[in-house]
Structures are given as structure tokens and as C-alpha cells.
N, C-alpha and C. Protein backbone atom coordinates (compact mmCIF):
# COMPACT_ATOMS: atom_id res chain seq x y z
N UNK A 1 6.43 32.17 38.58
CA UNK A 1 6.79 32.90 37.38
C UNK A 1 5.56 33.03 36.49
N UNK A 2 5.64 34.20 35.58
CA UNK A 2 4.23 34.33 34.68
C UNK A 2 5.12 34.70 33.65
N UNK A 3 4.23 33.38 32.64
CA UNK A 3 5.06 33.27 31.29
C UNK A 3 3.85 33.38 30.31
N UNK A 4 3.79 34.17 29.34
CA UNK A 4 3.16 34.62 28.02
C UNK A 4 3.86 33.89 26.85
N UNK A 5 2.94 33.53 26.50
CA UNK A 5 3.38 32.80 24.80
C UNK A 5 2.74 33.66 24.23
N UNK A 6 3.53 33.90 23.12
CA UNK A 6 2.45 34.71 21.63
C UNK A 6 2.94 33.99 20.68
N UNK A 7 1.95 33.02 20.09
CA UNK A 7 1.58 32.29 18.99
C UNK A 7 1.48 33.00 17.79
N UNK A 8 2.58 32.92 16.77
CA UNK A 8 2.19 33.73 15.30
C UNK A 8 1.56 32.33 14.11
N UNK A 9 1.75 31.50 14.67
CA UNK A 9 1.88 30.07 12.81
C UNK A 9 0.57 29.63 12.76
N UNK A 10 0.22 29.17 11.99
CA UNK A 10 -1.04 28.32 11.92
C UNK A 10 -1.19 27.10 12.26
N UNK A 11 -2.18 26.45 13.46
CA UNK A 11 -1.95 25.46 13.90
C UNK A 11 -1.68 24.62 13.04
N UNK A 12 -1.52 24.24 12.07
CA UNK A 12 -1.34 23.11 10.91
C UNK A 12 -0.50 23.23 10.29
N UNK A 13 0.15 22.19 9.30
CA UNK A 13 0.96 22.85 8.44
C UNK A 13 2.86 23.11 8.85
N UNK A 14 2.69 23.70 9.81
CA UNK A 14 4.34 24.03 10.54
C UNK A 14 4.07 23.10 11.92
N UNK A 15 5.21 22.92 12.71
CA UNK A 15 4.57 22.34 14.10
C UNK A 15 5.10 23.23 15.45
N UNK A 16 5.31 24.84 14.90
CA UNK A 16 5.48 25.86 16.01
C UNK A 16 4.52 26.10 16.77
N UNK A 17 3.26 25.98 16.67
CA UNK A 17 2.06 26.43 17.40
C UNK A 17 2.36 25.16 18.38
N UNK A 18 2.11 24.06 17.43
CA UNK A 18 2.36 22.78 18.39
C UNK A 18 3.40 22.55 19.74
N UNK A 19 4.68 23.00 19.18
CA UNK A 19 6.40 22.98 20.13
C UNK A 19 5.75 23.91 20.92
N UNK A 20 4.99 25.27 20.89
CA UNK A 20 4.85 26.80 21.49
C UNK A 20 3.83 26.19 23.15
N UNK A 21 2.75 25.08 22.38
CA UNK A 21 1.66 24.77 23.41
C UNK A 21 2.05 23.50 24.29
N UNK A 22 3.38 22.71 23.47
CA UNK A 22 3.59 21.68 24.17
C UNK A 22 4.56 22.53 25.90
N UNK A 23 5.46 23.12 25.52
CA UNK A 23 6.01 24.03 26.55
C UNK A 23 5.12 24.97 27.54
N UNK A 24 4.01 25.35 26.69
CA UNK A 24 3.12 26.23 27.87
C UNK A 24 2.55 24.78 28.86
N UNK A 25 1.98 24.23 28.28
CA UNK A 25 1.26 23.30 29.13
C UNK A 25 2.18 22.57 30.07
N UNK A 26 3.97 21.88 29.63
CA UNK A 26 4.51 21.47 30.14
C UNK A 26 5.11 23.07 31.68
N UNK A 27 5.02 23.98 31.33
CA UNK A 27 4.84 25.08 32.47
C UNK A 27 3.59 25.11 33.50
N UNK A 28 2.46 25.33 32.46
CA UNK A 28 1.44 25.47 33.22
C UNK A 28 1.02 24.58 34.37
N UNK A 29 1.57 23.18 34.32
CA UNK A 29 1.90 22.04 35.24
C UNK A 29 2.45 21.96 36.14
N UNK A 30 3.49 22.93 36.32
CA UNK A 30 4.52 23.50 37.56
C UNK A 30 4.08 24.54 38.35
N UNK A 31 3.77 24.27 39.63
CA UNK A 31 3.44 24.56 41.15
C UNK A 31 3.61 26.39 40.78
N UNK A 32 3.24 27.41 41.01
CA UNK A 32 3.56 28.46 41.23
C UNK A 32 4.08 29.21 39.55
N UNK A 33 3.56 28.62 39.12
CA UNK A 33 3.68 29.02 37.14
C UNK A 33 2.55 29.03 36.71
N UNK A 34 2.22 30.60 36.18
CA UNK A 34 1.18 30.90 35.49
C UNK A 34 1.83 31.68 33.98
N UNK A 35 -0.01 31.15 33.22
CA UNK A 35 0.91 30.24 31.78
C UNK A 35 -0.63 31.31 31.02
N UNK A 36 -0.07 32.35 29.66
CA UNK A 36 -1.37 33.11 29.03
C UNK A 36 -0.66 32.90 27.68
N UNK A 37 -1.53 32.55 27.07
CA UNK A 37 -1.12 32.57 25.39
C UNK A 37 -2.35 33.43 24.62
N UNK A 38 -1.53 34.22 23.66
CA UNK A 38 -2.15 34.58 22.88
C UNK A 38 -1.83 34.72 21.03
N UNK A 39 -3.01 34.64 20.49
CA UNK A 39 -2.76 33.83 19.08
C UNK A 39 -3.00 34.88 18.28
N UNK A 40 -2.17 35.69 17.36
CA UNK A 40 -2.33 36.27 16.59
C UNK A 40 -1.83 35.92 15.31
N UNK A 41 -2.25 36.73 14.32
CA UNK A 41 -2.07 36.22 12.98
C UNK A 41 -2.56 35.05 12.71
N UNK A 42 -1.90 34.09 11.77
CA UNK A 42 -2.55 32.89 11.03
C UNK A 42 -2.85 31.92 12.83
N UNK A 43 -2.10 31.90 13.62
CA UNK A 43 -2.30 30.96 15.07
C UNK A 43 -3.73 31.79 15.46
N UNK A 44 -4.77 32.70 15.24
CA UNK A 44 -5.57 32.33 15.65
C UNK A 44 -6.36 31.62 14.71
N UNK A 45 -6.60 31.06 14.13
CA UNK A 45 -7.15 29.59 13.51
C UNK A 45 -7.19 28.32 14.69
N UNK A 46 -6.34 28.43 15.55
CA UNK A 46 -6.06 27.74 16.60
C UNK A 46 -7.01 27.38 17.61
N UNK A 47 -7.74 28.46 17.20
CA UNK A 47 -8.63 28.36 18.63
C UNK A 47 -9.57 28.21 18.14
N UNK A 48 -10.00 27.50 16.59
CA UNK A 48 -11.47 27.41 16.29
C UNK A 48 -11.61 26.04 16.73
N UNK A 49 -12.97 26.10 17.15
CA UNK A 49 -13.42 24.59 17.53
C UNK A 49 -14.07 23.84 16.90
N UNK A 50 -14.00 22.02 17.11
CA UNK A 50 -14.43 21.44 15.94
C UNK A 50 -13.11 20.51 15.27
N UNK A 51 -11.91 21.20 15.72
CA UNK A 51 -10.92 20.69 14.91
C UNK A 51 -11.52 18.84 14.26
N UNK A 52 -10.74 18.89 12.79
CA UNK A 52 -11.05 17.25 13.15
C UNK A 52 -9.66 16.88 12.16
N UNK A 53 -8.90 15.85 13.16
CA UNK A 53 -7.55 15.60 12.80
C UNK A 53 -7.36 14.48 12.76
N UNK A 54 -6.66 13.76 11.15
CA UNK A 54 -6.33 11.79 11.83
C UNK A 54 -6.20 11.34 12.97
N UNK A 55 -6.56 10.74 13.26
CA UNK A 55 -6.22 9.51 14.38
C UNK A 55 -4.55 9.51 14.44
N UNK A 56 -4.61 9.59 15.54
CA UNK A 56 -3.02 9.53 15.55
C UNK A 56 -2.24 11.14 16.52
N UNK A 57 -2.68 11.99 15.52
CA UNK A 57 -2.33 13.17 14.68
C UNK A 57 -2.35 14.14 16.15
N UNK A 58 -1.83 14.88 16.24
CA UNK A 58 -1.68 15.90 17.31
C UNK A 58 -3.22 17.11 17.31
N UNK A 59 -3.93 17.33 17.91
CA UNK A 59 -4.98 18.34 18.12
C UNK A 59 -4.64 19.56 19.23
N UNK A 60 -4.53 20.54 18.68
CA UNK A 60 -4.20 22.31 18.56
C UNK A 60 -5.34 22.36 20.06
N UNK A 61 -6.53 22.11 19.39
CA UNK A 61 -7.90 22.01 19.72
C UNK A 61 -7.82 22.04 21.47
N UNK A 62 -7.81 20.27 21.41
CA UNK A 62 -7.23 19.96 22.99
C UNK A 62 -6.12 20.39 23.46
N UNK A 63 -5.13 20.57 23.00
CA UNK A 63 -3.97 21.40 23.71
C UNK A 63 -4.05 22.45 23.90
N UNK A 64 -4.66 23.75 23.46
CA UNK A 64 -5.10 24.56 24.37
C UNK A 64 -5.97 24.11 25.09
N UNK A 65 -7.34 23.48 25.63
CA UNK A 65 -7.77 23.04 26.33
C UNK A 65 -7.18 22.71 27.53
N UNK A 66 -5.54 21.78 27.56
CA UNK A 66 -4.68 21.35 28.71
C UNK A 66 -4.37 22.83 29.10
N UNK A 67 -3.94 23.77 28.48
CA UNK A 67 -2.96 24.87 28.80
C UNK A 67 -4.62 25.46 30.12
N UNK A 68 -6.16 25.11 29.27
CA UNK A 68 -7.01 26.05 30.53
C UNK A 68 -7.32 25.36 31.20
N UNK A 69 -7.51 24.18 31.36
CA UNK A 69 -7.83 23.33 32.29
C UNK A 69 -6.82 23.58 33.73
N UNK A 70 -5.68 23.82 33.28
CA UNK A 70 -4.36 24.62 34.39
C UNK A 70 -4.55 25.75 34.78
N UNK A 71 -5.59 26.80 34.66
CA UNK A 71 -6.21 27.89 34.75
C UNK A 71 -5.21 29.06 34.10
N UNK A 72 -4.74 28.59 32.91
CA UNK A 72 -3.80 29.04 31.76
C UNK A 72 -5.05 30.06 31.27
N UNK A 73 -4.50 31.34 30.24
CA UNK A 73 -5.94 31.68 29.80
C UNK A 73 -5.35 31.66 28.31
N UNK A 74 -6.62 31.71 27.22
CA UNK A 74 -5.94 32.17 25.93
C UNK A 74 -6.50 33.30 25.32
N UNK A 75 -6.22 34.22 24.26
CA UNK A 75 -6.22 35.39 24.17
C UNK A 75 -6.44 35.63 22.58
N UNK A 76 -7.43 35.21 21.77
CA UNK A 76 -6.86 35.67 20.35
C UNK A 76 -7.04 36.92 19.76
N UNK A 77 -6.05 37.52 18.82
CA UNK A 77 -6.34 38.49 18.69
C UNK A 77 -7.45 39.31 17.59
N UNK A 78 -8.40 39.61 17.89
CA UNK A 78 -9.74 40.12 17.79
C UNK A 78 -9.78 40.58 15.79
N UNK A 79 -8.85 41.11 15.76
CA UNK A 79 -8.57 41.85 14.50
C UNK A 79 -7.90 40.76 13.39
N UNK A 80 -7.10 39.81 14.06
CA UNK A 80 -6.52 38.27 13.42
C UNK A 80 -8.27 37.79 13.03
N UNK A 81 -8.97 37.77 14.39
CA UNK A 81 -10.14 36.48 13.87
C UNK A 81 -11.17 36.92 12.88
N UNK A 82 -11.11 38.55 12.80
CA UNK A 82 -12.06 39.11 11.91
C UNK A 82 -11.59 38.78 10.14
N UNK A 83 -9.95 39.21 10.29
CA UNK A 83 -9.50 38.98 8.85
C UNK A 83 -9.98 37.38 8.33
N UNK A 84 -9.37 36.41 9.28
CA UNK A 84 -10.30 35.37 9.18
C UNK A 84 -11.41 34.74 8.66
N UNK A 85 -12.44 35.54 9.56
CA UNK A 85 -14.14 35.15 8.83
C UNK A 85 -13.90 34.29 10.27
N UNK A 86 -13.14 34.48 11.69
CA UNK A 86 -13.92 33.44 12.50
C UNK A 86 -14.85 34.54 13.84
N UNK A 87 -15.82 34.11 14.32
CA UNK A 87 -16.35 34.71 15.31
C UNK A 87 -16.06 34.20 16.33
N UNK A 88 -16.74 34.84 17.58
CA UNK A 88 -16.54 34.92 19.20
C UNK A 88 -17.15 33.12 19.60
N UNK A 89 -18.69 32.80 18.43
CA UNK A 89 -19.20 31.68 18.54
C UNK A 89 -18.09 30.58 18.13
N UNK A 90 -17.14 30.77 17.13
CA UNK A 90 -16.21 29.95 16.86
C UNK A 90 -15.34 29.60 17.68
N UNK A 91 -15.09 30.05 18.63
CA UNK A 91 -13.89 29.52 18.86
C UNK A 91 -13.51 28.68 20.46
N UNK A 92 -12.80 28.21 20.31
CA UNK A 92 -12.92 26.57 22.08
C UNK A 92 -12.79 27.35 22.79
N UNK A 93 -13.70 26.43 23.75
CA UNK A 93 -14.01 26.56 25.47
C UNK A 93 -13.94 27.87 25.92
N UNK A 94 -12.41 27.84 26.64
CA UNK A 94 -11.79 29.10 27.42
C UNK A 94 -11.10 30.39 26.56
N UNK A 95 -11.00 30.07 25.33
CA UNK A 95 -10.51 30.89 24.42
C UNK A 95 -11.79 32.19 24.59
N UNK A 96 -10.82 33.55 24.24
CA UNK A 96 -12.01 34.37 24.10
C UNK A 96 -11.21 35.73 23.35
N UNK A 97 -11.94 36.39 22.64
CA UNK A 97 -11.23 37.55 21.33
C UNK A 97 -10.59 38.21 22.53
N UNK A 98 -9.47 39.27 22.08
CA UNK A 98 -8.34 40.07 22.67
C UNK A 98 -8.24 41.00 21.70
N UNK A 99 -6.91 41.43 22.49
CA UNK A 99 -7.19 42.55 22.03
C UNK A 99 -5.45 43.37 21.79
N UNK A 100 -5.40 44.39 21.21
CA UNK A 100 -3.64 44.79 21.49
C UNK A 100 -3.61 45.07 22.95
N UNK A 101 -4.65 45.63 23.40
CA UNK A 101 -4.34 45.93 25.16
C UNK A 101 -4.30 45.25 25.89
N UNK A 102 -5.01 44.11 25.54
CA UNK A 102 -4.81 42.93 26.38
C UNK A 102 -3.44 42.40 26.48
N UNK A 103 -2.74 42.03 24.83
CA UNK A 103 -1.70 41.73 24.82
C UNK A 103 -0.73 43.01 25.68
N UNK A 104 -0.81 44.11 25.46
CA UNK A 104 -0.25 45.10 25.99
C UNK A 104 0.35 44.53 27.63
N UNK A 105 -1.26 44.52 28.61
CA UNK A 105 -1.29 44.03 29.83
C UNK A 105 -0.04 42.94 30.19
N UNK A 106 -0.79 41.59 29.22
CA UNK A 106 -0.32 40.54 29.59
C UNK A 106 1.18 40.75 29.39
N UNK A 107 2.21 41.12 28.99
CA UNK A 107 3.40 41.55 28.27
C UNK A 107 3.92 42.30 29.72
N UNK A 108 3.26 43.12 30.45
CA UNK A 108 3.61 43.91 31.30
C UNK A 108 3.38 43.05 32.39
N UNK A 109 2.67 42.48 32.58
CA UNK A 109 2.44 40.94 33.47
C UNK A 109 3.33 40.13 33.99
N UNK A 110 4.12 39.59 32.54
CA UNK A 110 4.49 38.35 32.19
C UNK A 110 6.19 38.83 33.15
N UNK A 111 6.59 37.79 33.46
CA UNK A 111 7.97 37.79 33.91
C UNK A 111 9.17 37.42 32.61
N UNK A 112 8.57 36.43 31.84
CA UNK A 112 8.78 35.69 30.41
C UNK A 112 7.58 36.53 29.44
N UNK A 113 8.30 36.28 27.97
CA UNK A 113 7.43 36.06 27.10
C UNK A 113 8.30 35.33 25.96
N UNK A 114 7.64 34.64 25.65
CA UNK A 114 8.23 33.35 24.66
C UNK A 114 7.16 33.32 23.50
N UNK A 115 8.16 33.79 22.17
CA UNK A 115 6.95 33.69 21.24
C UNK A 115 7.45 32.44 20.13
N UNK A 116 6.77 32.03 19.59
CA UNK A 116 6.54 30.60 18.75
C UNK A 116 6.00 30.99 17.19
């Protein structure tokens, strides 16, 4: 199955981005499940890197990280990171700017789409 998340919240603050990535990753883990998120609006903040969070405390950061390490991809949206002030240099690992067509694609892709 190919399941799309689209992330709207800001990783902080609410814990939907959080519930949205704990489920992709808990997918992306299962045999024959491919897992694409993409972060628009205030959720791309999500993908800047650097996070630094209490001890304890849940990190946005590394959890997308689990979702690519599963060869999950993430997707933010290009026009979200500009309103922002974040760049292409900003943001983790496997993350990389998107686009509406991308989302377009992935949507037409996806068997699921589950948004958070």
C-alpha cells in the first residue's frame, strides 16, 4: 500500500505533526508499505534542522529522519518554506522543497492519504 501524509500543524505546540509521524513511521515499518509525507503550512517548520528540545521531549527532527531511514520520502512545500524565511540549506537530511505538483503526483500515487 502507498500512504501519503500531509502535515498542516507546527511541529511544536499541538502534538498532530507528532500523532501524523508517529503512524507514518509505525507504516513505513511494514513489509510492502510505502510511506511520503509532505509538510505544508506552519508543519513545514518541521523539517528545519538543528531542532533542540528538553531531554525527555519528543524530536519532529528525528522522526522524520525514522520515516527516511525506511526509504519514506518528505516533501515540504516550497512556497510554505519561503513565507517562512527557511531555505533548501535549512532543512534535515532527506527532506527536500516541493512543490503543488509534487503533492499533485504523490496524491495520485498514494492508495491512502491521511492528513494530520
Amino acid at each position: 500500500m502507498n500512504a501519503l501524509f500531509i502535515l498542516n500543524d507546527p511541529p511544536y505546540g499541538t502534538e498532530r505533526s507528532y500523532n501524523g509521524l508517529r503512524l507514518a513511521h509505525a507504516l513505513a515499518k511494514r513489509e510492502g508499505h510505502q510511506v511520503r509525507v509532505f509538510l505544508i503550512g506552519d508543519a513545514a517548520a518541521a523539517a528545519k534542522a538543528g531542532q533542540k528540545v528538553p531531554s525527555g521531549y519528543y524530536s519532529i527532527e528525528r522522526m522524520l529522519a525514522a520515516v527516511t531511514r525506511r526509504d519514506g520520502k518528505v516533501g515540504v512545500c516550497g512556497t510554505c518554506m519561503d513565507a517562512r524565511g527557511l531555505s533548501d540549506a535549512d532543512l534535515v537530511g532527506d527532506a527536500h522543497r516541493s512543490s503543488m505538483d509534487e503533492l499533485t503526483d504523490w496524491t495520485l500515487w498514494a492508495d491512502r492519504v491521511i492528513t494530520f
